[in-house]
C-alpha atoms as a PDB file:
ATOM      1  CA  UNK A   1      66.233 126.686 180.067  1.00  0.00           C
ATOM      2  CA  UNK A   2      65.388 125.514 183.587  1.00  0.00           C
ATOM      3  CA  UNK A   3      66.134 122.144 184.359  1.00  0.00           C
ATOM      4  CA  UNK A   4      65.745 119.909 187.323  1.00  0.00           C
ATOM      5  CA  UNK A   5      67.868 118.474 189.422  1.00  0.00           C
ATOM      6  CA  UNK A   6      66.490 114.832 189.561  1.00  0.00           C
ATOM      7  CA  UNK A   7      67.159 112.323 186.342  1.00  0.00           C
ATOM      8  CA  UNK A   8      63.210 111.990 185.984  1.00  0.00           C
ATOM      9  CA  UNK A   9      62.640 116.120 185.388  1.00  0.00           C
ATOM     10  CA  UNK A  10      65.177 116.026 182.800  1.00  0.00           C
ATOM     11  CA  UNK A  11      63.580 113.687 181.029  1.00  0.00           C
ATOM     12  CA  UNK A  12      60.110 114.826 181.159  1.00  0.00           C
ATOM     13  CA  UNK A  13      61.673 118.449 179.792  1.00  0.00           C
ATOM     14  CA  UNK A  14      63.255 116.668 177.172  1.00  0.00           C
ATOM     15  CA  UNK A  15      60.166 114.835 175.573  1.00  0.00           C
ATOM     16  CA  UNK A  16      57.603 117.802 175.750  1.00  0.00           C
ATOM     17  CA  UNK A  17      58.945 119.517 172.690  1.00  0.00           C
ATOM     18  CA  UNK A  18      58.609 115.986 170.699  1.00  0.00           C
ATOM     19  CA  UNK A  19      54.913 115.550 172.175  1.00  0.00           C
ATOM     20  CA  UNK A  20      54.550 119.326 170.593  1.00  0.00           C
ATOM     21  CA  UNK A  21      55.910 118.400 167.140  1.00  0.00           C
ATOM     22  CA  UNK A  22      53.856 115.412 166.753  1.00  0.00           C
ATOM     23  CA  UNK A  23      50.726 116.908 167.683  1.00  0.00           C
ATOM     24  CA  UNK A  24      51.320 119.934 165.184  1.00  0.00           C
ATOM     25  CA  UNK A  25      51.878 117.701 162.474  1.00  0.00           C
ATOM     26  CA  UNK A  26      48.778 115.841 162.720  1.00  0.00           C
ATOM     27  CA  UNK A  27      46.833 118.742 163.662  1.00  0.00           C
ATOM     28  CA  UNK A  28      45.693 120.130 160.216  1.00  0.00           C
ATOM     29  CA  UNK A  29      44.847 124.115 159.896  1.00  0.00           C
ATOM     30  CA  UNK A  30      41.548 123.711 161.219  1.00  0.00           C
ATOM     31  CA  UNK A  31      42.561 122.721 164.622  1.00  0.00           C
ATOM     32  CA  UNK A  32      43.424 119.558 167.024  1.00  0.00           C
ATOM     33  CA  UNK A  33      41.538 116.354 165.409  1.00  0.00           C
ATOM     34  CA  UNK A  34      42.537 112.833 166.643  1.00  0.00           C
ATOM     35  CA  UNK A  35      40.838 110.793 164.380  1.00  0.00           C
ATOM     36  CA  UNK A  36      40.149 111.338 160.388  1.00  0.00           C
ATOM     37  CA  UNK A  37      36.986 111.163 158.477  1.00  0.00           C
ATOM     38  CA  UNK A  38      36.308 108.158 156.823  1.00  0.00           C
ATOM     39  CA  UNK A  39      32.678 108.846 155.974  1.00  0.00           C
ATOM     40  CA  UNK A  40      33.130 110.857 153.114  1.00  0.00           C
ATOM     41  CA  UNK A  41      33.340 109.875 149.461  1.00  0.00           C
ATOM     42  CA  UNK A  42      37.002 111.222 149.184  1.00  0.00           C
ATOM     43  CA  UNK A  43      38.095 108.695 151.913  1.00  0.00           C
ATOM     44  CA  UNK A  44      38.544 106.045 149.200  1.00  0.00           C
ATOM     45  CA  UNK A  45      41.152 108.355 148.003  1.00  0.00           C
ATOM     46  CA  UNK A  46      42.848 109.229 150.841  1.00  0.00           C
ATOM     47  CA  UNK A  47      43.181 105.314 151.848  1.00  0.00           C
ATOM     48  CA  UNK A  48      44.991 104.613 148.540  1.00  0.00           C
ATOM     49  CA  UNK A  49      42.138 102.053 147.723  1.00  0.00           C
ATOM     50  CA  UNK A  50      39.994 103.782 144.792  1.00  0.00           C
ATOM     51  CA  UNK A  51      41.977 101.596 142.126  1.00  0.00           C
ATOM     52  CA  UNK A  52      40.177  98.162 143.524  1.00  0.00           C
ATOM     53  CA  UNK A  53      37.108  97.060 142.013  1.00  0.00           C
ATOM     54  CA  UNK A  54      33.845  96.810 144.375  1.00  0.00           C
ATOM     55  CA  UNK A  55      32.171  93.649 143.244  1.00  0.00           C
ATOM     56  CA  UNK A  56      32.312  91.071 140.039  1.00  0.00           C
ATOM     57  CA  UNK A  57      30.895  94.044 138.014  1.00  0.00           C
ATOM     58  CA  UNK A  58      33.482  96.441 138.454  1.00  0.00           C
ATOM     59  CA  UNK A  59      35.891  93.124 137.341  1.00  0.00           C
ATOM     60  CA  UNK A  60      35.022  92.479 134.201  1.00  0.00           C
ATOM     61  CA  UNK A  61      32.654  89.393 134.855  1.00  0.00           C
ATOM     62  CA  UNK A  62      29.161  90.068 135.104  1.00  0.00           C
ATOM     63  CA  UNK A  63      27.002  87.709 136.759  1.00  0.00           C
ATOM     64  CA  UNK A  64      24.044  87.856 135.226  1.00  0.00           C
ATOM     65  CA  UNK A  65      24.912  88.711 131.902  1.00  0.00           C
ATOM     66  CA  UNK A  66      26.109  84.599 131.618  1.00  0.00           C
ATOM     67  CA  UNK A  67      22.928  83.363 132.637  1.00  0.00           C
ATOM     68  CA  UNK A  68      21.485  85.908 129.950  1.00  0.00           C
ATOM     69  CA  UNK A  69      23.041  84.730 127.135  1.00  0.00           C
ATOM     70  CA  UNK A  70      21.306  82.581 124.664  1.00  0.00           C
ATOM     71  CA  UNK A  71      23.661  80.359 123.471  1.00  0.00           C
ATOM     72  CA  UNK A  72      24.745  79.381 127.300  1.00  0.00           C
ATOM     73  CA  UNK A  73      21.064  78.071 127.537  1.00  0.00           C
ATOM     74  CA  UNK A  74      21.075  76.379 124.143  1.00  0.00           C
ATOM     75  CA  UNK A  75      24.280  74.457 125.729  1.00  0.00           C
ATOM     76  CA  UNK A  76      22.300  73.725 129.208  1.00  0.00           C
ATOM     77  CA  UNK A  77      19.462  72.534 127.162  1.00  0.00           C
ATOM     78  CA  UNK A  78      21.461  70.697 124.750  1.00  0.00           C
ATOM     79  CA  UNK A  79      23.769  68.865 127.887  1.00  0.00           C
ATOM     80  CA  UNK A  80      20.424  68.048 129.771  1.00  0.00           C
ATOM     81  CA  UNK A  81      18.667  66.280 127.166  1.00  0.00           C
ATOM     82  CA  UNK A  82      21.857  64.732 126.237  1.00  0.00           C
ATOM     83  CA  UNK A  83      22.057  63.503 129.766  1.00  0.00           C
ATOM     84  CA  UNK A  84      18.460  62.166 129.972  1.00  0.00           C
ATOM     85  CA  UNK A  85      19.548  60.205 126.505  1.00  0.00           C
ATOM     86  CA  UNK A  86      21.951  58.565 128.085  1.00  0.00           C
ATOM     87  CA  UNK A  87      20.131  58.065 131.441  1.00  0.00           C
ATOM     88  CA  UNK A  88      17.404  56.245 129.337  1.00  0.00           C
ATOM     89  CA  UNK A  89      19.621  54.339 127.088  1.00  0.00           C
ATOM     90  CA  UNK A  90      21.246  52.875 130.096  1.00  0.00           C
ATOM     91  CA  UNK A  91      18.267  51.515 131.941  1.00  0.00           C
ATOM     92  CA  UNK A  92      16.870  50.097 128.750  1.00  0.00           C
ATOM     93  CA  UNK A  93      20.278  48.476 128.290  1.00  0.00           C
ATOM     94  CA  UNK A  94      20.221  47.239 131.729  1.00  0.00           C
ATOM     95  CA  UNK A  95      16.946  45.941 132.126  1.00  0.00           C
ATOM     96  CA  UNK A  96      17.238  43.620 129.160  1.00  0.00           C
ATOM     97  CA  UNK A  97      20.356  42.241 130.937  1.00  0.00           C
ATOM     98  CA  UNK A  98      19.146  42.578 134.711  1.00  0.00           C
ATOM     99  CA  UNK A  99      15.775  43.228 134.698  1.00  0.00           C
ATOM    100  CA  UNK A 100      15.722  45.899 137.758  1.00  0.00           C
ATOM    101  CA  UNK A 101      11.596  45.491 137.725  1.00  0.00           C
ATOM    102  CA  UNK A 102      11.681  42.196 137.715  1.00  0.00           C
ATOM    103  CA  UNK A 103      14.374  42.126 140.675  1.00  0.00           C
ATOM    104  CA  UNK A 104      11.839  43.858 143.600  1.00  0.00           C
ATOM    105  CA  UNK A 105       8.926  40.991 142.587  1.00  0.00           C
ATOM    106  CA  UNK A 106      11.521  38.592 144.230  1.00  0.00           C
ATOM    107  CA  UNK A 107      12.231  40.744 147.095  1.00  0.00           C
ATOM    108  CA  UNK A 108       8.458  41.476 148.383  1.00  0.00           C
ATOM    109  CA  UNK A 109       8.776  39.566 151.389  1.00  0.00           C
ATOM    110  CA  UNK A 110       7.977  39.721 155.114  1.00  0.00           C
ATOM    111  CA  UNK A 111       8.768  38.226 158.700  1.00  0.00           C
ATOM    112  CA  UNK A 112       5.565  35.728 157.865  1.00  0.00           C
ATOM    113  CA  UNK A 113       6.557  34.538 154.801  1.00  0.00           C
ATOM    114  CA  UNK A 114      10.344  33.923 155.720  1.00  0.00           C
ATOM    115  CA  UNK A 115       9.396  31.864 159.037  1.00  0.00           C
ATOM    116  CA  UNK A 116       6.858  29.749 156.563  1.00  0.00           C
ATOM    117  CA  UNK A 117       9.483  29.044 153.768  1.00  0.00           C
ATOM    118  CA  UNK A 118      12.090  28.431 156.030  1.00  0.00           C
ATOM    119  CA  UNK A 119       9.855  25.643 157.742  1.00  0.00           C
ATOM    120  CA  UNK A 120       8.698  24.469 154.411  1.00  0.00           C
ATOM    121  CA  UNK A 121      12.410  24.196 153.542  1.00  0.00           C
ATOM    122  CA  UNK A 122      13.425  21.695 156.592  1.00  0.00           C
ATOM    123  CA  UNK A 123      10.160  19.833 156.690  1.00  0.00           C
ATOM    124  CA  UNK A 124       8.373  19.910 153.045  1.00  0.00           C
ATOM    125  CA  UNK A 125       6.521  16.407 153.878  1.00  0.00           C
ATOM    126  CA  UNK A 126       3.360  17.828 155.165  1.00  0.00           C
ATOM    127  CA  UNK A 127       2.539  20.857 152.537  1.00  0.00           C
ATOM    128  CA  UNK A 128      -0.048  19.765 149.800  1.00  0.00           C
ATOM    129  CA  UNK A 129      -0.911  22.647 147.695  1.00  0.00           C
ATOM    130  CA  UNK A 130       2.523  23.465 145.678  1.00  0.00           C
ATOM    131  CA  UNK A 131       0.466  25.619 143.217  1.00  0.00           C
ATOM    132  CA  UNK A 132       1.951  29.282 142.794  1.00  0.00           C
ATOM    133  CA  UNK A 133      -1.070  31.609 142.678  1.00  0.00           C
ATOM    134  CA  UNK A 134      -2.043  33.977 139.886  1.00  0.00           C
ATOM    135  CA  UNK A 135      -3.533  37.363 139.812  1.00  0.00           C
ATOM    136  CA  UNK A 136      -4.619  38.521 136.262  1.00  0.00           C
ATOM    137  CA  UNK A 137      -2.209  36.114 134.362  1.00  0.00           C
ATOM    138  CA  UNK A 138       0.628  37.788 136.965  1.00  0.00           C
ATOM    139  CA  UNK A 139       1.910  35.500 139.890  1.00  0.00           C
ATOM    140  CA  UNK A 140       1.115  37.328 143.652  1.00  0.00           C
ATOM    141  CA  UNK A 141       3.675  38.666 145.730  1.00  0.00           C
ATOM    142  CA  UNK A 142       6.100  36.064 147.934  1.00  0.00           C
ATOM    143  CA  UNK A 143       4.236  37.886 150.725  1.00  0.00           C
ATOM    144  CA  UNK A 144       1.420  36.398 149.847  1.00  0.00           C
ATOM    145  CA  UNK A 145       2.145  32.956 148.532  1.00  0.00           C
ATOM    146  CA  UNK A 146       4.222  30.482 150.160  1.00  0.00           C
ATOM    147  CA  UNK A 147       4.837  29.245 147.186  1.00  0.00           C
ATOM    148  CA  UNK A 148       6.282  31.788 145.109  1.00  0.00           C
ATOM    149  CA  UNK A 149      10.278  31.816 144.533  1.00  0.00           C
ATOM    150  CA  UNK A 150      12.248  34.795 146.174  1.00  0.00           C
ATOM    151  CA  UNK A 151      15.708  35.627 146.134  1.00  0.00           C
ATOM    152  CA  UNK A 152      15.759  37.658 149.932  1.00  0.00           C
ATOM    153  CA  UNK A 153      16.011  33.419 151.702  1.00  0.00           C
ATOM    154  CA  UNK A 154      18.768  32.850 148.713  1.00  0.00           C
ATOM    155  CA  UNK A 155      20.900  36.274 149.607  1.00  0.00           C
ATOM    156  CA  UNK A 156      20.727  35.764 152.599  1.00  0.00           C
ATOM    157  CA  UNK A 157      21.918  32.011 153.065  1.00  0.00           C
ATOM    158  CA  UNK A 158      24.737  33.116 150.966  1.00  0.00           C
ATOM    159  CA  UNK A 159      25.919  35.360 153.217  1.00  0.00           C
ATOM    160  CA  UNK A 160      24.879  33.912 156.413  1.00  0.00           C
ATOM    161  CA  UNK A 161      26.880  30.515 154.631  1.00  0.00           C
ATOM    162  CA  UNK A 162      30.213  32.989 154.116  1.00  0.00           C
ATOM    163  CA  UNK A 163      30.304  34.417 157.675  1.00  0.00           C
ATOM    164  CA  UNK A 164      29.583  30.683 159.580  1.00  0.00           C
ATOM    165  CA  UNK A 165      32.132  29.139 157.079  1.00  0.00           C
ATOM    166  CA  UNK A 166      34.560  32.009 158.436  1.00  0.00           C
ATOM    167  CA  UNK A 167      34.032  30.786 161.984  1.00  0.00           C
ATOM    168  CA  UNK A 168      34.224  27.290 161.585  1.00  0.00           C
ATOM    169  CA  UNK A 169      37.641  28.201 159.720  1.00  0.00           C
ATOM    170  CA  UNK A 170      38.828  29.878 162.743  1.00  0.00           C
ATOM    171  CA  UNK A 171      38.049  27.076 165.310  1.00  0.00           C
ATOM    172  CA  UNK A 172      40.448  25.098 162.914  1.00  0.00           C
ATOM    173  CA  UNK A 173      43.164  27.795 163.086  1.00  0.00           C
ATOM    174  CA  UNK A 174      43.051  28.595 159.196  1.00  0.00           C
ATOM    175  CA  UNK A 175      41.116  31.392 158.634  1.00  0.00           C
ATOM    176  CA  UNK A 176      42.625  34.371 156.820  1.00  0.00           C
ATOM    177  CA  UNK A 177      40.496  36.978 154.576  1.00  0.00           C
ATOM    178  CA  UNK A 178      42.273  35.350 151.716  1.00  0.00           C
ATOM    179  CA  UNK A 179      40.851  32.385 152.465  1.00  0.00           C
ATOM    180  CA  UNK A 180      37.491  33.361 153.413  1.00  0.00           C
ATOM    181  CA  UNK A 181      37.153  35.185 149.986  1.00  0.00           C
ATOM    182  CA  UNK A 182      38.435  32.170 148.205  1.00  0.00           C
ATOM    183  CA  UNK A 183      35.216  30.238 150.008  1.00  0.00           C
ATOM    184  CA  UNK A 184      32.872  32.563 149.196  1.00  0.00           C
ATOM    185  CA  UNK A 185      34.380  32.728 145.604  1.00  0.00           C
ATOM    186  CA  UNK A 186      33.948  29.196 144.657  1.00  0.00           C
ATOM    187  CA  UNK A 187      30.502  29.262 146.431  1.00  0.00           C
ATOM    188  CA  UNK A 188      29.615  31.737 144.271  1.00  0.00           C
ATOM    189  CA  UNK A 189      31.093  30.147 140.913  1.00  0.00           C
ATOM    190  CA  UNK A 190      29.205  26.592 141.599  1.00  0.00           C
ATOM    191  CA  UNK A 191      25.927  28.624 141.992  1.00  0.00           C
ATOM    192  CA  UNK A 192      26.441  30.327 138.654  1.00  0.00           C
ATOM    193  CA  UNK A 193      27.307  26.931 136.652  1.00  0.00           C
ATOM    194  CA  UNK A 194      24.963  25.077 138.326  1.00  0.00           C
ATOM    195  CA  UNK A 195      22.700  27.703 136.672  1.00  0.00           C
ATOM    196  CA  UNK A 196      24.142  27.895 133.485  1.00  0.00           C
ATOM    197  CA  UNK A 197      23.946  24.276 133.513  1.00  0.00           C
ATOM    198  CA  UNK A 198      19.976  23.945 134.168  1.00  0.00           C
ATOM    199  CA  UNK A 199      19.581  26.575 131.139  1.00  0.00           C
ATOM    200  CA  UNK A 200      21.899  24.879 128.776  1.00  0.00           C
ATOM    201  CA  UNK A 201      19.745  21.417 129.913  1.00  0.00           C
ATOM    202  CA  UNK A 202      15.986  23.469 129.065  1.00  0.00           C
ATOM    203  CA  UNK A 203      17.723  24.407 125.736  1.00  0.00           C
ATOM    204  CA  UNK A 204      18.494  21.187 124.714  1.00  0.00           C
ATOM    205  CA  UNK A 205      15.218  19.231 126.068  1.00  0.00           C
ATOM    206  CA  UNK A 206      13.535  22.261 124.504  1.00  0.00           C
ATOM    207  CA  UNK A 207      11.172  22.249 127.309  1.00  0.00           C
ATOM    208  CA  UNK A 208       8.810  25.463 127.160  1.00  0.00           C
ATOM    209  CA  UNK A 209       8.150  26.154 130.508  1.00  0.00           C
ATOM    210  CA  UNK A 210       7.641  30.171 133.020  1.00  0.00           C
ATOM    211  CA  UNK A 211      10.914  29.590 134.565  1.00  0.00           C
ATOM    212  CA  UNK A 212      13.255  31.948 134.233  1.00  0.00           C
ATOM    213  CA  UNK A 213      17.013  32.893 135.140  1.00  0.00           C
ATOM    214  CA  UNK A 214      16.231  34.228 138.265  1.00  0.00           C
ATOM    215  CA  UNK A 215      13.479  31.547 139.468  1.00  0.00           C
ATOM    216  CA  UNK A 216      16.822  29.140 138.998  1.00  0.00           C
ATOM    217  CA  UNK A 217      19.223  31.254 140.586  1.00  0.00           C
ATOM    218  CA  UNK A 218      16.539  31.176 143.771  1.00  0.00           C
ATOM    219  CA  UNK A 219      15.881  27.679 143.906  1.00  0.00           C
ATOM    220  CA  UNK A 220      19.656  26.786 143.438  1.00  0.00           C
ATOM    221  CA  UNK A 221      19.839  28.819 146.361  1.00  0.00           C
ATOM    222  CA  UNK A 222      17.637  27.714 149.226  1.00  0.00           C
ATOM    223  CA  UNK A 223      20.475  24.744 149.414  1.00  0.00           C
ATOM    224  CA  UNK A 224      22.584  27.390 151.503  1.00  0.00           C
ATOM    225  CA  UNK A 225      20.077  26.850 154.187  1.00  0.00           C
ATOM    226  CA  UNK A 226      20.739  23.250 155.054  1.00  0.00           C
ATOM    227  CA  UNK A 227      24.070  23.736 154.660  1.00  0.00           C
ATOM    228  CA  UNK A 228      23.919  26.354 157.521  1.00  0.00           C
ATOM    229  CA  UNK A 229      22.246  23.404 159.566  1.00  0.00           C
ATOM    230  CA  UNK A 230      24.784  21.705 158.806  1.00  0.00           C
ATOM    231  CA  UNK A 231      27.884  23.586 159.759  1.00  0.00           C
ATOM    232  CA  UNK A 232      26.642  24.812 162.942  1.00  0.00           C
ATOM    233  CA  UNK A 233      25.498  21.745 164.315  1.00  0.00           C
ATOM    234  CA  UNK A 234      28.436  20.354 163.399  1.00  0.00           C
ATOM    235  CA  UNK A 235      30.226  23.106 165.501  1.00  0.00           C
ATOM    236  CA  UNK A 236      28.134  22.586 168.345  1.00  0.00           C
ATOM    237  CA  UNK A 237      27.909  19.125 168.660  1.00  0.00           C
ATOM    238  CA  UNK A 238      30.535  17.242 166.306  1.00  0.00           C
ATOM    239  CA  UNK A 239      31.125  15.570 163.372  1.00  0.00           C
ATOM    240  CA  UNK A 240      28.011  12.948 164.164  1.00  0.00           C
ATOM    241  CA  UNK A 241      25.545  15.913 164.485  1.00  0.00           C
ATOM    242  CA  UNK A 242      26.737  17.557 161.159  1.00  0.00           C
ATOM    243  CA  UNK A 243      26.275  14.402 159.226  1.00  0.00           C
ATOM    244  CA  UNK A 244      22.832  13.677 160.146  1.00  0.00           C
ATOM    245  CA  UNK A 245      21.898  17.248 159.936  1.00  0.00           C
ATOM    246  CA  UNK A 246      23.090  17.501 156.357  1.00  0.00           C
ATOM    247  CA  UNK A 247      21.648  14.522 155.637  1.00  0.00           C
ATOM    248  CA  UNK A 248      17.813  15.452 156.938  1.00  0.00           C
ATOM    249  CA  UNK A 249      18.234  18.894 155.207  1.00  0.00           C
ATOM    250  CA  UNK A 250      19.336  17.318 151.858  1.00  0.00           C
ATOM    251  CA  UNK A 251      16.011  14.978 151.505  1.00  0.00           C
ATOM    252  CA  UNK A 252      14.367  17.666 152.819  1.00  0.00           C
ATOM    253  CA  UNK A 253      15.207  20.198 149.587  1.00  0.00           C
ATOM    254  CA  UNK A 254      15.782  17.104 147.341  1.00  0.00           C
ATOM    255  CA  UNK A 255      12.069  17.063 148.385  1.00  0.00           C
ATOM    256  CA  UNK A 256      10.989  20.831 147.809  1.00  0.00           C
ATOM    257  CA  UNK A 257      12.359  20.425 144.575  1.00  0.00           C
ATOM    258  CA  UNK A 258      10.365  17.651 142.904  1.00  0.00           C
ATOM    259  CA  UNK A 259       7.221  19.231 144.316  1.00  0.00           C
ATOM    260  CA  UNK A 260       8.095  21.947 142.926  1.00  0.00           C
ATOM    261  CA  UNK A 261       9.598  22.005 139.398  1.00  0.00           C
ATOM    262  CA  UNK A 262       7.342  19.058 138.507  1.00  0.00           C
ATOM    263  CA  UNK A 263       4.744  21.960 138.159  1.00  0.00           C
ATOM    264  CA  UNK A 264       6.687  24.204 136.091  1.00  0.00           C
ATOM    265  CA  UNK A 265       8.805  21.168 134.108  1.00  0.00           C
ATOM    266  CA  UNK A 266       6.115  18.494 133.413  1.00  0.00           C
ATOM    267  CA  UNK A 267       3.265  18.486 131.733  1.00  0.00           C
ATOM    268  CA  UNK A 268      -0.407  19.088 133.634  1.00  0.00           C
ATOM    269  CA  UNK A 269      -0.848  14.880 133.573  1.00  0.00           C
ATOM    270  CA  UNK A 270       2.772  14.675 135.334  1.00  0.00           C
ATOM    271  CA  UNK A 271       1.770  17.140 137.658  1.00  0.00           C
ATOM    272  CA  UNK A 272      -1.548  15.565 138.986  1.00  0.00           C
ATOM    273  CA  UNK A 273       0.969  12.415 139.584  1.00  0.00           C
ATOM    274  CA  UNK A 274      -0.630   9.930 135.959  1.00  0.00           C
ATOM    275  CA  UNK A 275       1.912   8.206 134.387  1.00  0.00           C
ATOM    276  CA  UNK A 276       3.988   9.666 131.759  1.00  0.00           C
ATOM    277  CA  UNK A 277       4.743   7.495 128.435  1.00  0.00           C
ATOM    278  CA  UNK A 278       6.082  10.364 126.303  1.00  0.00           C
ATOM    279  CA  UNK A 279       9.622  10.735 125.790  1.00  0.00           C
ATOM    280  CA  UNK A 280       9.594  14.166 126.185  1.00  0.00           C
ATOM    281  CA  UNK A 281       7.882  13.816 129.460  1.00  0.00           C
ATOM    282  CA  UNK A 282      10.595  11.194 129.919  1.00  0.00           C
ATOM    283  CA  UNK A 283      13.155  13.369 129.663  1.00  0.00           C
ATOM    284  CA  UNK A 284      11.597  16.600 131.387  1.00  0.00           C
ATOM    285  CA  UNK A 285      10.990  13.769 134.778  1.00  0.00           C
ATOM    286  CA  UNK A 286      15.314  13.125 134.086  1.00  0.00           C
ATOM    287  CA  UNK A 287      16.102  16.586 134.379  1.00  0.00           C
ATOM    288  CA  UNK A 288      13.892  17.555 137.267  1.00  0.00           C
ATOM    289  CA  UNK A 289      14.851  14.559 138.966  1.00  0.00           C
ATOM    290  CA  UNK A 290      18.915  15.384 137.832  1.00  0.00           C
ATOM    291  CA  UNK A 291      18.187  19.135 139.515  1.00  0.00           C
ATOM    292  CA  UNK A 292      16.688  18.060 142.474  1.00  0.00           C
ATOM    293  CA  UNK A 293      20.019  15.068 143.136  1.00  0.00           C
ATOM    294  CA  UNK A 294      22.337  18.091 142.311  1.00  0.00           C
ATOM    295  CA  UNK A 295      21.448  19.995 145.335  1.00  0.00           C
ATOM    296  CA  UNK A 296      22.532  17.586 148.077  1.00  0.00           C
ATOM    297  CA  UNK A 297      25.895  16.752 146.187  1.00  0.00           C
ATOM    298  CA  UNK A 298      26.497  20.715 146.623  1.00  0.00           C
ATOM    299  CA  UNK A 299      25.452  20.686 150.018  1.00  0.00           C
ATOM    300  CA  UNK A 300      28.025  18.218 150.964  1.00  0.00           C
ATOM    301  CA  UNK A 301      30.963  19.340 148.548  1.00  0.00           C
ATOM    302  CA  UNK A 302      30.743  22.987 149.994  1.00  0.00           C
ATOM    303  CA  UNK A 303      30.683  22.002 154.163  1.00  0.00           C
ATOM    304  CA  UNK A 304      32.428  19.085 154.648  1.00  0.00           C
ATOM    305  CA  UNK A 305      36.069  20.548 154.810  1.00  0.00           C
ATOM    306  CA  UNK A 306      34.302  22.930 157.464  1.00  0.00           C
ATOM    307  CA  UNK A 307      34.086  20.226 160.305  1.00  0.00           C
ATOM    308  CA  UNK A 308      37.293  18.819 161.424  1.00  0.00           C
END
């Protein structure tokens, strides 16, 4: 064999029998082909993948053969009426507990109506008519009437009573979410017995009167907005301010109430303002009077450890 002198001749006569053997091994008898044929239906085979299934049929699970079968759609029919059972035993449960209806009546309010009640709330002296109005036996919308009782003013005073009790905390160096939730807590609890308290009082007078749960549970809780007064004038401008703020706010809703529950606590002659001899009447004038007193001794018990 004829080799070269230089180091890079050897080696190139050295690897061209190699390139030889590799090509005729891939090279089948039919000539010199780089690539193989995959297009065929024996490429499967070749590959070593013919064992593997091609989709969920070749598996074992049909598809479609679930959907098919009757007693899958007895179960799916039997689950979904089971499910609207249960869907309709739960409102009905609920609604006689918290009547959901009942709940957006109270809500049906607008810019007009909050900027009216909120006035009529700080300065009730000048309003005459006190009269909720009816439509078909069924009292309007708060939207529409003045009058009416809503819970958005109530809701909203709450939480609008939580947040400025959190600040005026903080000027005095003690606030802490503890704290805060313990004032909102108790806030919360004197609502509900104050409540609970007005029922157990109807019961007992056995007065027979339209108001219900949540018509108390709104008028026990327009106090929150004179006790916002309150507090933040008593932030702004001291101790003197909050005192005489309170103190307008609470005639002011001691006020709104006897003009108010007189219509739906007294009879029709203690409503036009004749005087009342029964004792029955006597006692229904007590407990309005003993609701509307209540309000301002709230007022006072749930601000004054907010002004330092």
């Amino acid at each position: 064999m004829d080799y070269t002198a230089t180091q890079s001749g050897f080696r190139q006569r050295k690897l061209q029998p190699n390139m030889r053997l590799r090509n005729t091994s891939v090279d089948g008898p039919e000539g010199s082909q780089l690539f193989e044929d995959t297009s065929g239906p024996a490429a499967g085979s070749q590959t070593g993948y013919s064992n593997q299934p091609a989709g969920p049929q070749a598996a074992g699970f049909p598809a479609q053969s679930i959907l098919s079968d009757p007693m899958s759609n007895l179960a799916m029919a039997y689950g979904s009426s089971l499910a609207s059972q249960g869907r309709e035993m739960v409102d009905k449960n609920l609604d006689r507990f918290i009547p959901i209806s009942k709940l957006k009546y109270y809500f049906a309010v607008d810019t007009l109506y909050v900027g009216k009640k909120l006035g009529l709330l700080v300065f009730p002296y000048m309003h005459e008519n006190w009269e909720v109005c009816y439509q078909q036996d069924t009292p309007v919308a708060p939207r529409f009437d003045v009058n009416a009782p809503d819970l958005y003013i109530p809701a909203m005073g709450f939480i609008t009573y939580v947040l400025v009790a959190g600040l005026a905390l903080g000027t005095q160096n003690k606030f802490s979410p503890e704290l805060l939730g313990v004032q909102a807590s108790s806030a919360l609890v004197w609502l509900i017995m104050e409540v609970l308290a007005v029922l157990l009082s109807l019961y007992l007078v056995t007065v027979n009167t339209d108001l219900t749960t949540i018509d108390l549970l709104a008028f026990s809780g327009y106090k929150y907005v004179g006790m916002i007064i309150g507090v933040v004038a008593g932030l702004l401008f001291g101790r003197l301010a909050y005192y005489l703020s309170l103190l307008w706010c609470c005639v002011a809703i001691f006020v709104f109430m006897i003009r108010t529950l007189r219509l739906k606590l007294l009879s029709e002659a203690a409503a036009e303002g004749r005087l009342v001899r029964g004792t029955r009447n006597q006692l229904r004038m007590y407990l309005t009077m003993s609701i509307a007193a209540a309000q301002p001794i709230f007022m006072y018990w749930l601000t004054y450890h907010l002004i330092r």
